[in-house]
PDB file of N, CA and C in Angstrom:
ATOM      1  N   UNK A   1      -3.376  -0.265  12.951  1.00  0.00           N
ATOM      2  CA  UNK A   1      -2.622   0.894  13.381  1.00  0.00           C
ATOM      3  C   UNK A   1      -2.875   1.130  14.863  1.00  0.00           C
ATOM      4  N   UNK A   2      -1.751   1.709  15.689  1.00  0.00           N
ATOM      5  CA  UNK A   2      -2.048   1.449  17.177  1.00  0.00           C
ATOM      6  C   UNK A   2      -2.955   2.876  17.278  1.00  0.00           C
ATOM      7  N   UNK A   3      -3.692   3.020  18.443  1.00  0.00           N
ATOM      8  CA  UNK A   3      -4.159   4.201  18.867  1.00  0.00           C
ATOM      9  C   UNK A   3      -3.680   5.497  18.967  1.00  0.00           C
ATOM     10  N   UNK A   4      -2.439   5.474  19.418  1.00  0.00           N
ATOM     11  CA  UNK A   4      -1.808   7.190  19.375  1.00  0.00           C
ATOM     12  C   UNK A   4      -0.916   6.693  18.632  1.00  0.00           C
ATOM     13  N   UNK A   5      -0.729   6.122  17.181  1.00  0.00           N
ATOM     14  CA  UNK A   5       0.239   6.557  16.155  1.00  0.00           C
ATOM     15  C   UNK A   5       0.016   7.969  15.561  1.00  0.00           C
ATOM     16  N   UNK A   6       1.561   8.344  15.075  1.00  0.00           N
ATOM     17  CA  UNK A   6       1.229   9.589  14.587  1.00  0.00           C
ATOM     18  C   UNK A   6       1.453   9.130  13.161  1.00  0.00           C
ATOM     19  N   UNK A   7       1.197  10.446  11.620  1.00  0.00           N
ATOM     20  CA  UNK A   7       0.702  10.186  10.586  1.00  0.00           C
ATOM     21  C   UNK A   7       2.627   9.719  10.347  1.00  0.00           C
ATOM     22  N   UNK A   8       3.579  10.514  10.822  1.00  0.00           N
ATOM     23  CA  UNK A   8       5.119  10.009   9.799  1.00  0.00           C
ATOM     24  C   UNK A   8       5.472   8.467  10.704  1.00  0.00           C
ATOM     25  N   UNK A   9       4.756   8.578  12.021  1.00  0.00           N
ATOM     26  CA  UNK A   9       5.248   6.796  12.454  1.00  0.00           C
ATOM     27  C   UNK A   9       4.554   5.912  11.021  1.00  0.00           C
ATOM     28  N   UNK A  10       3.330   5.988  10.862  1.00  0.00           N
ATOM     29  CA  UNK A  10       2.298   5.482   9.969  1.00  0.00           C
ATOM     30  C   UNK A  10       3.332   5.569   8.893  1.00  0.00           C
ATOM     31  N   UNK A  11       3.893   6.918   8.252  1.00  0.00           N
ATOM     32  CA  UNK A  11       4.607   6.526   7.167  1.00  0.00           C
ATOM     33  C   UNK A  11       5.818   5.726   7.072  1.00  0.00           C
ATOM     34  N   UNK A  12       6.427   5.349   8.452  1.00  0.00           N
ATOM     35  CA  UNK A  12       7.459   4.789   8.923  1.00  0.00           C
ATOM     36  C   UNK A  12       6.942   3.305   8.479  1.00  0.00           C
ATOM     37  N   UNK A  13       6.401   2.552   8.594  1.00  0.00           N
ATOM     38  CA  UNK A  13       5.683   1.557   8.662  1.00  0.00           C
ATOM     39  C   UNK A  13       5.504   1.129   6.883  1.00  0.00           C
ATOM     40  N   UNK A  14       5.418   1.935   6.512  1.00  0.00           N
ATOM     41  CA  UNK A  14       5.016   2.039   4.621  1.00  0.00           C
ATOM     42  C   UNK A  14       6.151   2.035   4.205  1.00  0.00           C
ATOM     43  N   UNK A  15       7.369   2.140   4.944  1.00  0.00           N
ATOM     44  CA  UNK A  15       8.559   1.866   4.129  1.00  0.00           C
ATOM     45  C   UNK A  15       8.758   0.408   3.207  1.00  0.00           C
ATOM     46  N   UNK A  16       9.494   1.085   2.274  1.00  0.00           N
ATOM     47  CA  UNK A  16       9.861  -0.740   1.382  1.00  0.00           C
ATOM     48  C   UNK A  16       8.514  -1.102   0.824  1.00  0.00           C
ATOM     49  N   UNK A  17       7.607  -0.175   0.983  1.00  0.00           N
ATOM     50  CA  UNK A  17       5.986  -1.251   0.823  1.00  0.00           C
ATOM     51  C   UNK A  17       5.313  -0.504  -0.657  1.00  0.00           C
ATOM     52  N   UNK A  18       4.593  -0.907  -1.292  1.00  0.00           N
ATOM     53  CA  UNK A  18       4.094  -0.558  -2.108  1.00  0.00           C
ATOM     54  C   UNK A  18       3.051   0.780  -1.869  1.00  0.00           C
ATOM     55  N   UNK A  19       2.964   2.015  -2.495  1.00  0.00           N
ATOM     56  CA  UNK A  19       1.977   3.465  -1.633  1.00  0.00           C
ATOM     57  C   UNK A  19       1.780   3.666  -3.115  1.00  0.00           C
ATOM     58  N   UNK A  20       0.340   4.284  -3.167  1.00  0.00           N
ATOM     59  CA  UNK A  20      -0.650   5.551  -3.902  1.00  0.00           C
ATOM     60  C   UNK A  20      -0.218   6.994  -3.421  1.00  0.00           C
ATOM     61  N   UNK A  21       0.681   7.652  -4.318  1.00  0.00           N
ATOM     62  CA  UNK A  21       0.390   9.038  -4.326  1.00  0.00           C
ATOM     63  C   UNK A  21      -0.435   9.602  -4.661  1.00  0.00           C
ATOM     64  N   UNK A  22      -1.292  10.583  -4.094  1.00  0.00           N
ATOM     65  CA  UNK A  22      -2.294  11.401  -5.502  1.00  0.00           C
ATOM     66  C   UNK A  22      -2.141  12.928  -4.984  1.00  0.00           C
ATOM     67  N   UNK A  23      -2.070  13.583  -6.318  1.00  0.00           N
ATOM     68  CA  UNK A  23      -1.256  14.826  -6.366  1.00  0.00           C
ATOM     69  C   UNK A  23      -1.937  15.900  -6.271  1.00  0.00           C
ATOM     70  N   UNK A  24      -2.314  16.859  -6.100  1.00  0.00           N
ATOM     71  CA  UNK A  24      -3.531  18.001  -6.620  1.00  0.00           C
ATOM     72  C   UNK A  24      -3.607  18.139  -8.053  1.00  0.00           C
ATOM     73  N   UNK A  25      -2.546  18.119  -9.106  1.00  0.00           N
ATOM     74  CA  UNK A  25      -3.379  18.347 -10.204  1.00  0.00           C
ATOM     75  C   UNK A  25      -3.569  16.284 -10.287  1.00  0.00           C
ATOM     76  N   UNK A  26      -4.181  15.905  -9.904  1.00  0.00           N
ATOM     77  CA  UNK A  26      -4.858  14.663 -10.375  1.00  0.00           C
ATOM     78  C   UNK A  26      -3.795  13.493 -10.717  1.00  0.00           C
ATOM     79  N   UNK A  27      -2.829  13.769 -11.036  1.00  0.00           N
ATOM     80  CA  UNK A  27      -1.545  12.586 -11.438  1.00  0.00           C
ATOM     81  C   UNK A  27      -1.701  11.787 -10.402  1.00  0.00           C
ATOM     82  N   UNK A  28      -1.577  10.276 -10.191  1.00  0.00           N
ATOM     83  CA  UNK A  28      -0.649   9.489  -9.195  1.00  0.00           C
ATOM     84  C   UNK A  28       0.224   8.769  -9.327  1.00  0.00           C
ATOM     85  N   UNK A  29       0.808   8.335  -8.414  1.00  0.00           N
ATOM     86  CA  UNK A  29       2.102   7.345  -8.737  1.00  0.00           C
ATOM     87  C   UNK A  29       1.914   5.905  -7.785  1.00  0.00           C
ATOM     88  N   UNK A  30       2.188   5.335  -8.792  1.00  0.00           N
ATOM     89  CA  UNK A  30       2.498   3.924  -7.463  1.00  0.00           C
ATOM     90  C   UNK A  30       4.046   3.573  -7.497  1.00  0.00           C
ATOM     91  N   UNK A  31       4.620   3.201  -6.111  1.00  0.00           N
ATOM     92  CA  UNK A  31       5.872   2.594  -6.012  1.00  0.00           C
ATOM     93  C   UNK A  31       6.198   2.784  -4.689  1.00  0.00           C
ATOM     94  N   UNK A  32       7.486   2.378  -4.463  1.00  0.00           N
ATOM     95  CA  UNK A  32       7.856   1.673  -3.360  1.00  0.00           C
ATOM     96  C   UNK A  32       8.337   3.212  -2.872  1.00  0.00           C
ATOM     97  N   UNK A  33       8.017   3.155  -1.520  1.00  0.00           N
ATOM     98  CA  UNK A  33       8.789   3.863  -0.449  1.00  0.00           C
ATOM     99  C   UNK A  33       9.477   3.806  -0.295  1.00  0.00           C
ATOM    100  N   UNK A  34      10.240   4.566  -0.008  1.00  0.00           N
ATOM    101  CA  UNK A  34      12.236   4.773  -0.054  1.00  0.00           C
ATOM    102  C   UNK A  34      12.329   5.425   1.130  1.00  0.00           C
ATOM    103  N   UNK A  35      12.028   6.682   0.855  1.00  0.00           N
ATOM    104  CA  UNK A  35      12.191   8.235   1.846  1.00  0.00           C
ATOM    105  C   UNK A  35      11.057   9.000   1.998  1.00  0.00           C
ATOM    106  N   UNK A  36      10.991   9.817   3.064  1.00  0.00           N
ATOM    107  CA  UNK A  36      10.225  10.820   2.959  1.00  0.00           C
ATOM    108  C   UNK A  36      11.208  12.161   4.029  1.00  0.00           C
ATOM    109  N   UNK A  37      10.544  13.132   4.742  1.00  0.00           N
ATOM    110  CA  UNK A  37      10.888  14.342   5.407  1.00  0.00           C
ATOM    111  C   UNK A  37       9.483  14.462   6.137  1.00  0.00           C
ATOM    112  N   UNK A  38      10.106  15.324   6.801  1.00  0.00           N
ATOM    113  CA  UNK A  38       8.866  16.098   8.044  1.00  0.00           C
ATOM    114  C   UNK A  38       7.823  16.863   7.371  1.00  0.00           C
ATOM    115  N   UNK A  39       7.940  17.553   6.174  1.00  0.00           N
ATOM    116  CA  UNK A  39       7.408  17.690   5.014  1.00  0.00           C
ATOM    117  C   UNK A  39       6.680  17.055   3.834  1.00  0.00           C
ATOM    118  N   UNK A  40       6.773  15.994   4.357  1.00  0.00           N
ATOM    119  CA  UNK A  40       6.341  15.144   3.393  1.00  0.00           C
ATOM    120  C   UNK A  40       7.270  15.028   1.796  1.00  0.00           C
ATOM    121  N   UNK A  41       8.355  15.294   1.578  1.00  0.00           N
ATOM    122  CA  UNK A  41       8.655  15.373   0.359  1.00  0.00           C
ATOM    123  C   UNK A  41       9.179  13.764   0.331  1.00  0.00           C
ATOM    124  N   UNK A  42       8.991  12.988  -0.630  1.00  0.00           N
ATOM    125  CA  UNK A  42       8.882  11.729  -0.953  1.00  0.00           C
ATOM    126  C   UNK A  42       9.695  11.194  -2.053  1.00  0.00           C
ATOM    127  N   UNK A  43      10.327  10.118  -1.412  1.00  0.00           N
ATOM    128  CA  UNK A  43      11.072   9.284  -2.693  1.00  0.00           C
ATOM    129  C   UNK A  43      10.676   8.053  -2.720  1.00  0.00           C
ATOM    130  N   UNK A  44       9.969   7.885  -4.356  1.00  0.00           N
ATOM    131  CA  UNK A  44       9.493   6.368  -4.480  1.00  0.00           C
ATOM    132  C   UNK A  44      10.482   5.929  -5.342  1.00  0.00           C
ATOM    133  N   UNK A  45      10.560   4.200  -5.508  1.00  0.00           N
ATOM    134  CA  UNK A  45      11.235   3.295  -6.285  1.00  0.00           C
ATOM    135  C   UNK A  45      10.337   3.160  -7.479  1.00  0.00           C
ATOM    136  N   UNK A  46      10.230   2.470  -8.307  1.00  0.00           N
ATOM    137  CA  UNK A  46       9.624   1.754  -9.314  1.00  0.00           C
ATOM    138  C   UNK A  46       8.565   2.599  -9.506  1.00  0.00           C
ATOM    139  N   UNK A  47       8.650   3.565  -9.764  1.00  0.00           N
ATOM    140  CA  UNK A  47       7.377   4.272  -9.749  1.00  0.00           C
ATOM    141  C   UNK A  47       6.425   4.315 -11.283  1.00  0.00           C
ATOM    142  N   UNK A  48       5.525   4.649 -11.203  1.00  0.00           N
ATOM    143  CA  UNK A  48       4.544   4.611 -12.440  1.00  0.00           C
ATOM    144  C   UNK A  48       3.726   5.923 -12.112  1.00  0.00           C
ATOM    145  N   UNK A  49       3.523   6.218 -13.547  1.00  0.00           N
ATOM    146  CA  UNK A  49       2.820   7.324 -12.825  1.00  0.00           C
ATOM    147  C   UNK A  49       1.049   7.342 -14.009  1.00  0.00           C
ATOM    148  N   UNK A  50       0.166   7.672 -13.412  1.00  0.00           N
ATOM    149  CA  UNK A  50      -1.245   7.204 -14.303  1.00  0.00           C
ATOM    150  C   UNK A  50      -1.633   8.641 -14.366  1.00  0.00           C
ATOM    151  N   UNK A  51      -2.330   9.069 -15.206  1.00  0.00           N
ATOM    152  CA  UNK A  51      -3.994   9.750 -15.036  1.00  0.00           C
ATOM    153  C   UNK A  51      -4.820   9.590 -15.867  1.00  0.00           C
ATOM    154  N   UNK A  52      -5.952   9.319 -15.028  1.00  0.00           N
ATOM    155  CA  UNK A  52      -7.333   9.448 -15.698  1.00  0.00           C
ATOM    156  C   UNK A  52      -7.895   7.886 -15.558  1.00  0.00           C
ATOM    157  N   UNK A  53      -6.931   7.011 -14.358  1.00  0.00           N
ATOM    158  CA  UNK A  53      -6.547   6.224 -14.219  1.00  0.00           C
ATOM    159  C   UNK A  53      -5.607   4.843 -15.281  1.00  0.00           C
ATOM    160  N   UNK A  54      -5.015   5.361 -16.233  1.00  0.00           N
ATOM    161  CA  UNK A  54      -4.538   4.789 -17.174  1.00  0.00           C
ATOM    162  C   UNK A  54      -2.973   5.294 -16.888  1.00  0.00           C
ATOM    163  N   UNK A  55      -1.924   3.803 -16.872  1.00  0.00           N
ATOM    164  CA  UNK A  55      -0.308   3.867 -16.622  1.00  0.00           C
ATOM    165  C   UNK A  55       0.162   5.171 -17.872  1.00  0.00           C
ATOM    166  N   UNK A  56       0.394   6.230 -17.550  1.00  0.00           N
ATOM    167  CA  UNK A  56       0.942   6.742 -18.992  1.00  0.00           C
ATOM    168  C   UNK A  56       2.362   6.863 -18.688  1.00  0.00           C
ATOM    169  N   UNK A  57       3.324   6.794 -17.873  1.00  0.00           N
ATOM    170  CA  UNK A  57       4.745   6.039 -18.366  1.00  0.00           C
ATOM    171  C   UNK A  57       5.071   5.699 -16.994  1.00  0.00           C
ATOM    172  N   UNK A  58       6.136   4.896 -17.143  1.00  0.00           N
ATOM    173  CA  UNK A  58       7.160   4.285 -16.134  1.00  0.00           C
ATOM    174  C   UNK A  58       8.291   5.079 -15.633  1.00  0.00           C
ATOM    175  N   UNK A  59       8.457   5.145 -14.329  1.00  0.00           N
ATOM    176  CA  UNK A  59       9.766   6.534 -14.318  1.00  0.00           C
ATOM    177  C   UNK A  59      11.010   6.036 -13.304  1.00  0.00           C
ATOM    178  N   UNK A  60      10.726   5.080 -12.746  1.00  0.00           N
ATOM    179  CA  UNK A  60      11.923   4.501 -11.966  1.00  0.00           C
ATOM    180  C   UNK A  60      11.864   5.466 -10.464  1.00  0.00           C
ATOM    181  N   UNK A  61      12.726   6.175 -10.427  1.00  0.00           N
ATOM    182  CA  UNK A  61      13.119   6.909  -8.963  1.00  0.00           C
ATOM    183  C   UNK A  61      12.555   7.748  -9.064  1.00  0.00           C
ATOM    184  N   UNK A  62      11.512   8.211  -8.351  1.00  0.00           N
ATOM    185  CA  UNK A  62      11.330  10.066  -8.653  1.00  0.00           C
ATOM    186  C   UNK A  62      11.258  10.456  -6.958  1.00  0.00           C
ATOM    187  N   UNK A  63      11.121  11.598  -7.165  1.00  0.00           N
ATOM    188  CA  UNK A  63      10.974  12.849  -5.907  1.00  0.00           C
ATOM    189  C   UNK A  63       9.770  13.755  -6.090  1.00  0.00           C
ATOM    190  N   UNK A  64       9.026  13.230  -4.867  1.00  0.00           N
ATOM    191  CA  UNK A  64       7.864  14.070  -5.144  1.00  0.00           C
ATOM    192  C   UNK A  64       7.641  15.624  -3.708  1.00  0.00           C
ATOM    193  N   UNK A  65       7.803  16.426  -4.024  1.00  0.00           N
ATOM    194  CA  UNK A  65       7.566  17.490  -3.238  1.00  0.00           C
ATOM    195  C   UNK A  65       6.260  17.512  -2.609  1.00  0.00           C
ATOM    196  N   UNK A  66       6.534  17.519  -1.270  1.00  0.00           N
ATOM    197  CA  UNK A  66       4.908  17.163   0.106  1.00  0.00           C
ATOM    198  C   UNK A  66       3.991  18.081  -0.083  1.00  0.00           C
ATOM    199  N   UNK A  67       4.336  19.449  -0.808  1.00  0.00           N
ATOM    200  CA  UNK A  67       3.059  20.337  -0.727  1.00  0.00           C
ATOM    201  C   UNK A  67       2.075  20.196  -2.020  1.00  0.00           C
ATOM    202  N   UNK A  68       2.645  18.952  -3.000  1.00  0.00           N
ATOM    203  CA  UNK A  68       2.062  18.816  -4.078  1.00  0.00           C
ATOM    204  C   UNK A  68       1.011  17.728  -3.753  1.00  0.00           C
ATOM    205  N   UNK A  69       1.388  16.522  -3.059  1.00  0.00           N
ATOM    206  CA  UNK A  69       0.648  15.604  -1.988  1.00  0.00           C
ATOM    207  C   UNK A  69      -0.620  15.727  -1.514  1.00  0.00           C
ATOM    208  N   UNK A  70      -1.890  15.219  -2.151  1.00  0.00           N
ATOM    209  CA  UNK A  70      -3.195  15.169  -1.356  1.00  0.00           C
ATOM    210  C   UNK A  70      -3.159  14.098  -0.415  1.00  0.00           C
ATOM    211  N   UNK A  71      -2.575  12.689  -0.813  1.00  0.00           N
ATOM    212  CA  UNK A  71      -2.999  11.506  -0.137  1.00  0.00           C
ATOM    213  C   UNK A  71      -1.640  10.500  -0.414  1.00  0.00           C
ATOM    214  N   UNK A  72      -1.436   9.632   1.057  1.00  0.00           N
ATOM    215  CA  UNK A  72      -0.395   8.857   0.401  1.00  0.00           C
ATOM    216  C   UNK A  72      -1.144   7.435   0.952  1.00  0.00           C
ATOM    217  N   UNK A  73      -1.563   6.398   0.257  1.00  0.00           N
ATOM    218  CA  UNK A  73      -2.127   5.179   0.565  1.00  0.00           C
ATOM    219  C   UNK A  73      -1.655   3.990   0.802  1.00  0.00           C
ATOM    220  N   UNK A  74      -1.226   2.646   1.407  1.00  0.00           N
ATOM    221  CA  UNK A  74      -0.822   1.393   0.926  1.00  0.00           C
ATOM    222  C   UNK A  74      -1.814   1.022  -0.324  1.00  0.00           C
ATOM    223  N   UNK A  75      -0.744   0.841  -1.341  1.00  0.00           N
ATOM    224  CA  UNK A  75      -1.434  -0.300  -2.459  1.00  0.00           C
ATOM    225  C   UNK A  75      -2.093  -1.345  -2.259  1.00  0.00           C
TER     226      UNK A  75
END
């Protein structure tokens, strides 16, 4: 990552790519980057969603709202 990147260039970069959501109540999701906002509100592809670290279903497209967002990671 270059020196003065900022955090949405960084998310610019994670597009198309595989990301870790993790949520405040504990859920995460893995899947592909699509979209996001200045807000962070987020659209993944292929998404899965786990807790307790175990897949408990498959959801395809979802929309995740940025103020629900603790962390967004590369897979």
């Amino acid at each position: 990552m270059e020196q003065n990147a900022r955090p949405l260039d960084t998310l610019n970069q994670a597009r198309g790519k595989t990301v870790l959501v993790d949520l405040k109540n504990g859920t995460r999701f893995v899947g592909k980057l699509r979209a996001f906002d200045i807000h962070i509100n987020t659209v993944l592809e292929d998404a899965e969603e786990s807790k307790n670290g175990e897949v408990s279903r498959k959801l395809g497209t979802v929309f995740i709202r940025g103020d629900t967002i603790t962390i967004i990671s590369p897979a």
